[in-house]
PDB file of N, CA and C in Angstrom:
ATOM      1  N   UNK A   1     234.505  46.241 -94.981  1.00  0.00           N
ATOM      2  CA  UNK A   1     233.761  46.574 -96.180  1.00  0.00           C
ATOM      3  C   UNK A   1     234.428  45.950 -97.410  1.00  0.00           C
ATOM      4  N   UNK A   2     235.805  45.905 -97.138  1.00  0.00           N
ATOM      5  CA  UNK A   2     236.708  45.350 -98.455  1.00  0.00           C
ATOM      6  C   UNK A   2     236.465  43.932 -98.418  1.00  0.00           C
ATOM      7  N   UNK A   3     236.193  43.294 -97.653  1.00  0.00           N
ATOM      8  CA  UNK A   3     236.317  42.040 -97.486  1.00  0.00           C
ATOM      9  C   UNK A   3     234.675  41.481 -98.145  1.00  0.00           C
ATOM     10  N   UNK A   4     233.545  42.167 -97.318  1.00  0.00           N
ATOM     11  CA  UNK A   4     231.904  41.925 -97.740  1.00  0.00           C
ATOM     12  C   UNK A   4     232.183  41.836 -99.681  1.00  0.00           C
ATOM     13  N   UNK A   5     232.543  43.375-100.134  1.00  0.00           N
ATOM     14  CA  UNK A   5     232.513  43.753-101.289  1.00  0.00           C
ATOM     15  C   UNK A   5     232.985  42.745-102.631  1.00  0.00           C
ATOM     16  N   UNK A   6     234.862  42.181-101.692  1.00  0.00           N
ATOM     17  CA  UNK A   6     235.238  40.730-102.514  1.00  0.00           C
ATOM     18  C   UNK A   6     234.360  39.558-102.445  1.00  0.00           C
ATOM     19  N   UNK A   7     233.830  39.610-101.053  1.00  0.00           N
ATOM     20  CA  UNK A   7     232.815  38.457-101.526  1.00  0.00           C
ATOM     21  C   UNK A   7     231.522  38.198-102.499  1.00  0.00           C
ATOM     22  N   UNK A   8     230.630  39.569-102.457  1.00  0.00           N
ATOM     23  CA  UNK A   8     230.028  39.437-103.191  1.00  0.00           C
ATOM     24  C   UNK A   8     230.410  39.379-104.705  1.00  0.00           C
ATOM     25  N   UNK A   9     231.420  39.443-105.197  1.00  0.00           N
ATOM     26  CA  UNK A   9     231.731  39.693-106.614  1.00  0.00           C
ATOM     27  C   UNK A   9     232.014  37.458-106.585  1.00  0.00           C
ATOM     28  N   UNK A  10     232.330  37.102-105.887  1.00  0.00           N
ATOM     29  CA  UNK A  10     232.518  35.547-106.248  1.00  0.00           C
ATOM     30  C   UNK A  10     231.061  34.800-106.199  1.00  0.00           C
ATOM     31  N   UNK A  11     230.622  34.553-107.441  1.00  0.00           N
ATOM     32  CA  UNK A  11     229.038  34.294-107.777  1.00  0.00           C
ATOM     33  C   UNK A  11     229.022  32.906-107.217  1.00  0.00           C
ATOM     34  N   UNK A  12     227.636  32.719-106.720  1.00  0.00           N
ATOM     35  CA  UNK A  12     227.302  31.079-106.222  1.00  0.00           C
ATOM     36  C   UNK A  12     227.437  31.609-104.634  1.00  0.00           C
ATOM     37  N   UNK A  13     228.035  32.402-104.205  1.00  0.00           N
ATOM     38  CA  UNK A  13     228.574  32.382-103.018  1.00  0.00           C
ATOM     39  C   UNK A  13     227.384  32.543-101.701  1.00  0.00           C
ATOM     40  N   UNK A  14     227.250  32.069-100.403  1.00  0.00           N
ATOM     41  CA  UNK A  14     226.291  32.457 -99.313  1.00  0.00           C
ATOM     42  C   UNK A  14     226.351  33.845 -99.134  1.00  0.00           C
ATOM     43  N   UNK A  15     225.264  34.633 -99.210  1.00  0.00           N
ATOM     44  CA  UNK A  15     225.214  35.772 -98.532  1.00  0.00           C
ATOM     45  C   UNK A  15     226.181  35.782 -97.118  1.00  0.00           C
ATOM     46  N   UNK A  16     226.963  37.486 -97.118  1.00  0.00           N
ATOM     47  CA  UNK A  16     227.843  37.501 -96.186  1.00  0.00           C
ATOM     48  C   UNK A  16     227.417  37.560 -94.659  1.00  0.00           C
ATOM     49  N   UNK A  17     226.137  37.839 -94.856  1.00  0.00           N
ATOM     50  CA  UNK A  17     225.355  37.685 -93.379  1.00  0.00           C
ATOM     51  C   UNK A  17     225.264  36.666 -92.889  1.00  0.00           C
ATOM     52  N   UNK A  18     225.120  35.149 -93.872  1.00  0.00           N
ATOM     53  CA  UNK A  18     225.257  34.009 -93.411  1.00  0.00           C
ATOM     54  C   UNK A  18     226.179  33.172 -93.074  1.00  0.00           C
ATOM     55  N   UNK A  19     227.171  34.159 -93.416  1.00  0.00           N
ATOM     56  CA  UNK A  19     228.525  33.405 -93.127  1.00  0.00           C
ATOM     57  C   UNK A  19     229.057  33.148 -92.113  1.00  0.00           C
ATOM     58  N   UNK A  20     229.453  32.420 -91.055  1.00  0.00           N
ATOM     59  CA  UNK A  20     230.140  32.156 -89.582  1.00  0.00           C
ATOM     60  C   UNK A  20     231.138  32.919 -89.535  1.00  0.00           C
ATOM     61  N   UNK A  21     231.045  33.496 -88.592  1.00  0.00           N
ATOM     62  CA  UNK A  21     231.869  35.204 -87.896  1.00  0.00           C
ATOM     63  C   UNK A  21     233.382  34.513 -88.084  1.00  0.00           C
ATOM     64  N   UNK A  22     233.802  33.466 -87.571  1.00  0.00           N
ATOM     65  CA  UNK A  22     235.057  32.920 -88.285  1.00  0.00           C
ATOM     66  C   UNK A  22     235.673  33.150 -89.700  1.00  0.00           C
ATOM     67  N   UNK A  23     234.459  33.009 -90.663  1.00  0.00           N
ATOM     68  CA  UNK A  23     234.752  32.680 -91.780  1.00  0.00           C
ATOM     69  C   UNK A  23     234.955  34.548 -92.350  1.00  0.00           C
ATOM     70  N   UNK A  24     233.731  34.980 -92.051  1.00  0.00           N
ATOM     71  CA  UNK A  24     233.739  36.523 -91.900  1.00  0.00           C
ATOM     72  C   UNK A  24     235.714  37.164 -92.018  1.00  0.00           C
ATOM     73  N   UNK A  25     235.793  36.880 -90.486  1.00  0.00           N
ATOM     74  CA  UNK A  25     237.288  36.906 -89.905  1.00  0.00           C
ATOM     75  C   UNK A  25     238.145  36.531 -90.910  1.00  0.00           C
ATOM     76  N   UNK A  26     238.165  35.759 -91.761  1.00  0.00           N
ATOM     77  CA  UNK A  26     239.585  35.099 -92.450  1.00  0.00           C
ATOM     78  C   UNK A  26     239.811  35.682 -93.442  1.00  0.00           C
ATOM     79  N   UNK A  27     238.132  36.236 -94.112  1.00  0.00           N
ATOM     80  CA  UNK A  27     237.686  37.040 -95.106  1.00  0.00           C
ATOM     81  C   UNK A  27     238.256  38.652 -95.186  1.00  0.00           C
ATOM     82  N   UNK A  28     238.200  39.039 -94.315  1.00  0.00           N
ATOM     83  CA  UNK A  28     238.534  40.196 -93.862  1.00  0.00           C
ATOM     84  C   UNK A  28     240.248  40.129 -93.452  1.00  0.00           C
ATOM     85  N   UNK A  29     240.918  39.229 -92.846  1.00  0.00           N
ATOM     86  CA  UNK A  29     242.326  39.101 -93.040  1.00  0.00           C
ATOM     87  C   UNK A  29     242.533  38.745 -94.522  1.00  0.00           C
ATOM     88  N   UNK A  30     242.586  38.241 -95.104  1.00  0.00           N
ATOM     89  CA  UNK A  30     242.647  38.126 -96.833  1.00  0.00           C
ATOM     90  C   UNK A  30     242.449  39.550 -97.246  1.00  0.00           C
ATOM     91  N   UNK A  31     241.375  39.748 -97.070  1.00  0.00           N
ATOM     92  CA  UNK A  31     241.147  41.829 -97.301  1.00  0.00           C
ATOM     93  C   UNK A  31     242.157  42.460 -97.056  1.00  0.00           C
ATOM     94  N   UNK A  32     242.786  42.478 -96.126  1.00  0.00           N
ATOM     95  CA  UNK A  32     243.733  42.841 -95.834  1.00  0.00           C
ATOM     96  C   UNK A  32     244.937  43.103 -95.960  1.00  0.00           C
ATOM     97  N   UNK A  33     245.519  42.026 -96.398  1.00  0.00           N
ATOM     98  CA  UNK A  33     246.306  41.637 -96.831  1.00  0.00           C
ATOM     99  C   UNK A  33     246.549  41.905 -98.313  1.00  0.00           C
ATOM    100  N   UNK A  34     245.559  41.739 -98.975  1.00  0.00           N
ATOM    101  CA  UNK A  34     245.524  42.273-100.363  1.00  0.00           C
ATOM    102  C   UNK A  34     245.563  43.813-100.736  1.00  0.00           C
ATOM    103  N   UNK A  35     244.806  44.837 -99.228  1.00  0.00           N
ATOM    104  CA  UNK A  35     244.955  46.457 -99.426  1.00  0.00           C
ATOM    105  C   UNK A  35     246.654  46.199 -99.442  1.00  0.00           C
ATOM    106  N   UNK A  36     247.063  45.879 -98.141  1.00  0.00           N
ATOM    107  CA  UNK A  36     248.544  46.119 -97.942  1.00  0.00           C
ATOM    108  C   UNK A  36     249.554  45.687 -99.242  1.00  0.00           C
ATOM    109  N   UNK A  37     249.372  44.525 -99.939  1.00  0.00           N
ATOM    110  CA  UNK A  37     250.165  44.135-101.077  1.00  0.00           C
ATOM    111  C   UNK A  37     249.911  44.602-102.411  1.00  0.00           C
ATOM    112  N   UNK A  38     248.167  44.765-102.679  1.00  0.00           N
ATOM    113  CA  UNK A  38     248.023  44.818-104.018  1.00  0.00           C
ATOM    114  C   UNK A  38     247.819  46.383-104.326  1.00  0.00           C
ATOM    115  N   UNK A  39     246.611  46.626-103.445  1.00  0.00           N
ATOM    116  CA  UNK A  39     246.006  48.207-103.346  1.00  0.00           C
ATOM    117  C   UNK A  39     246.679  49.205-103.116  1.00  0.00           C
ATOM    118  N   UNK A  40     247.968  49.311-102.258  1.00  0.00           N
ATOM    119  CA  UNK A  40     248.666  50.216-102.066  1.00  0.00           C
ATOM    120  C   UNK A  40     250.067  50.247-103.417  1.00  0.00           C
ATOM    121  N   UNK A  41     249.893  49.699-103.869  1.00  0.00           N
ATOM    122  CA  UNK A  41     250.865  49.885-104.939  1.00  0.00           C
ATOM    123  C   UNK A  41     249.996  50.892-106.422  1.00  0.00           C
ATOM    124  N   UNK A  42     248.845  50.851-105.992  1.00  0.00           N
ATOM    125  CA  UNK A  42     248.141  51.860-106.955  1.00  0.00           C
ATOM    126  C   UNK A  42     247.845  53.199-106.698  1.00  0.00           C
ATOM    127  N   UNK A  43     248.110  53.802-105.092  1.00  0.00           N
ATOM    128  CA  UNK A  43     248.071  54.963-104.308  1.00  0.00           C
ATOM    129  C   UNK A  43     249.463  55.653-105.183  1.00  0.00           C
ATOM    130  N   UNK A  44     248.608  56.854-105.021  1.00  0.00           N
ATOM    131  CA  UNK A  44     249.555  57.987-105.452  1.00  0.00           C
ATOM    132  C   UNK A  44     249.452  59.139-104.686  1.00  0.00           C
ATOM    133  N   UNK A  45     250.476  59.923-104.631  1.00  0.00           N
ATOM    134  CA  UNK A  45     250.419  61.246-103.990  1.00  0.00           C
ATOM    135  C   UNK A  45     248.870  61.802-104.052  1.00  0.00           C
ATOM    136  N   UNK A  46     248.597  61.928-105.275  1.00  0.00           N
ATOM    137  CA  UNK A  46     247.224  62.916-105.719  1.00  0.00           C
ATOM    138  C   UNK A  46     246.276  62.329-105.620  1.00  0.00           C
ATOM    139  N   UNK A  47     246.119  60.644-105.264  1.00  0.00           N
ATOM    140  CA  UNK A  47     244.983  59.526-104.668  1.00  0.00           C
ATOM    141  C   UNK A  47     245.067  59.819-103.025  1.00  0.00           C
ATOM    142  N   UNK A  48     246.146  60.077-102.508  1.00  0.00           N
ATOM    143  CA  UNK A  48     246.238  59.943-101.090  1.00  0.00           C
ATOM    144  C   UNK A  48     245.561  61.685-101.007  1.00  0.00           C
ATOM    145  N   UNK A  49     246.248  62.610-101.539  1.00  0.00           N
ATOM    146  CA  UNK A  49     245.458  64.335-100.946  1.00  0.00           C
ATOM    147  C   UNK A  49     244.212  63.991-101.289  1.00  0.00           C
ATOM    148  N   UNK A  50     243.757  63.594-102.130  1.00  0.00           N
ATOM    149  CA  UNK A  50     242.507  63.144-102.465  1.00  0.00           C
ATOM    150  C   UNK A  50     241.034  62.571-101.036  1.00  0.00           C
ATOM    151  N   UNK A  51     242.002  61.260-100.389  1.00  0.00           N
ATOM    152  CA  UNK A  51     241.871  60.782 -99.785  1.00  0.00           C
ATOM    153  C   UNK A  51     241.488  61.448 -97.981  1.00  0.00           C
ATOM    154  N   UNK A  52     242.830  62.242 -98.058  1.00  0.00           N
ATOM    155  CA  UNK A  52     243.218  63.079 -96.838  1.00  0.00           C
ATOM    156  C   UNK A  52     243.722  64.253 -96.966  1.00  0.00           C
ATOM    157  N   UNK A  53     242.865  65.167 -96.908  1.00  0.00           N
ATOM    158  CA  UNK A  53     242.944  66.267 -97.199  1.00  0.00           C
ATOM    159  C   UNK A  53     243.913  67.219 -96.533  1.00  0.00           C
ATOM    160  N   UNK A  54     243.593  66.674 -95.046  1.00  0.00           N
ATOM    161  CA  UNK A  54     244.045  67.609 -93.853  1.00  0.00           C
ATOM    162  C   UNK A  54     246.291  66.698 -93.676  1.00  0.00           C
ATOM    163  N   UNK A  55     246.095  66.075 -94.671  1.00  0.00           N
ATOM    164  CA  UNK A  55     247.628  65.662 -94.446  1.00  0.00           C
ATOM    165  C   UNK A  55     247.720  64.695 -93.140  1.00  0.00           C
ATOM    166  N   UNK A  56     246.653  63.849 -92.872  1.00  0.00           N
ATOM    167  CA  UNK A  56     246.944  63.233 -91.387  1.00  0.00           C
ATOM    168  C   UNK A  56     247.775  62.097 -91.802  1.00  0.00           C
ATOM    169  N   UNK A  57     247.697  61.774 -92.936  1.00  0.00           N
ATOM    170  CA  UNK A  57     248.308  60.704 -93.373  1.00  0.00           C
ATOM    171  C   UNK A  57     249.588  60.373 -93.423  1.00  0.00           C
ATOM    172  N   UNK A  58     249.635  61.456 -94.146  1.00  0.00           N
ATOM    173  CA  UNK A  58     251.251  62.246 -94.501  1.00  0.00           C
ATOM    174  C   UNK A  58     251.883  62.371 -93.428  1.00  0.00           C
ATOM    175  N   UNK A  59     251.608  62.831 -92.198  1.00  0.00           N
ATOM    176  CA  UNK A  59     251.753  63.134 -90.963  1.00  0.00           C
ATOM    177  C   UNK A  59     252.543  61.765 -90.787  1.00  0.00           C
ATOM    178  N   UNK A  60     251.708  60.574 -90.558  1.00  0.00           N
ATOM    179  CA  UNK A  60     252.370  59.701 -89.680  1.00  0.00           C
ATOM    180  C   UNK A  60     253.404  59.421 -90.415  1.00  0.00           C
ATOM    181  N   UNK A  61     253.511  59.053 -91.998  1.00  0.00           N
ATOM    182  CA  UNK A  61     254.289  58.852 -92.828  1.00  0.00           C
ATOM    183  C   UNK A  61     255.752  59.498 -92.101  1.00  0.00           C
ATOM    184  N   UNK A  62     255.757  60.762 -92.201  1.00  0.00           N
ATOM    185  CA  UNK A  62     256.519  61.188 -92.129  1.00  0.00           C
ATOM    186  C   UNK A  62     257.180  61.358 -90.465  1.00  0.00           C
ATOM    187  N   UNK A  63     256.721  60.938 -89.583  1.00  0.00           N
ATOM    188  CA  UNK A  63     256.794  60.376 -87.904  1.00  0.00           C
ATOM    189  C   UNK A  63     257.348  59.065 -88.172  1.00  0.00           C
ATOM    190  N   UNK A  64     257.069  58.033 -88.895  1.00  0.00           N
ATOM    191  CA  UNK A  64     257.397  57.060 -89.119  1.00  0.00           C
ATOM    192  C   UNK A  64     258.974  57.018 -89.894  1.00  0.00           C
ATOM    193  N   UNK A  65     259.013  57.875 -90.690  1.00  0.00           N
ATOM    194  CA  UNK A  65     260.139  58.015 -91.411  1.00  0.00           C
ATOM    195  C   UNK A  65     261.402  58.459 -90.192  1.00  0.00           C
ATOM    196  N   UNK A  66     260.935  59.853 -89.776  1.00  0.00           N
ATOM    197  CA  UNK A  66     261.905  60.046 -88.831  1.00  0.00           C
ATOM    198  C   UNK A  66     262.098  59.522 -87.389  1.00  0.00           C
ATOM    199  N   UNK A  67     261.600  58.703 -86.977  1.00  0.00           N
ATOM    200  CA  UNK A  67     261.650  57.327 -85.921  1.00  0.00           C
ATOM    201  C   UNK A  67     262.954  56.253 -87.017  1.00  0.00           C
ATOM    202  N   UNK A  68     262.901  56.147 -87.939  1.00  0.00           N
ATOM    203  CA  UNK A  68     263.419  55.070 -88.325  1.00  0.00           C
ATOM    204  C   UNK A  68     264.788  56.147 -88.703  1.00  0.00           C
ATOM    205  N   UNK A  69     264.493  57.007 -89.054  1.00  0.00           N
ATOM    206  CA  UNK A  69     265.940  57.606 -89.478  1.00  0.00           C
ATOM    207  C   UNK A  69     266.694  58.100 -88.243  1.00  0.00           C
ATOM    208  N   UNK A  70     266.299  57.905 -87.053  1.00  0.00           N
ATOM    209  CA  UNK A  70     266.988  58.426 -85.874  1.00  0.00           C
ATOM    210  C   UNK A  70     267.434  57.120 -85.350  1.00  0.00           C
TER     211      UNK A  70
END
């Protein structure tokens, strides 16, 4: 969805339906890549409860933390 959404904002561009599932693909790694570098530096505690209510998030976070601290 992140990937469709950047495309449509770049004007001139082919509809994303017409695009070759390749191109789709590279689109969507770029997406990606940009949640992980750009987007997550704007998450906050009160964006994430927001997000995930039930703490599943938090959860792994914190599985992840103590895997690495052991």
């Amino acid at each position: 969805m992140t990937a469709r959404e950047l495309h449509h904002q770049r004007p001139g561009e082919m509809p994303w339906q017409r695009l070759a599932r390749r191109s789709q693909s590279r689109m969507a790694n770029l997406a990606k890549r940009w949640l992980k570098m750009v987007a997550v530096e704007h998450m906050t505690s009160t964006l994430l409860a927001e997000r995930d209510p039930n703490g599943e998030i938090s959860s792994w976070m914190w599985a992840i933390n103590d895997l690495l601290a052991s």
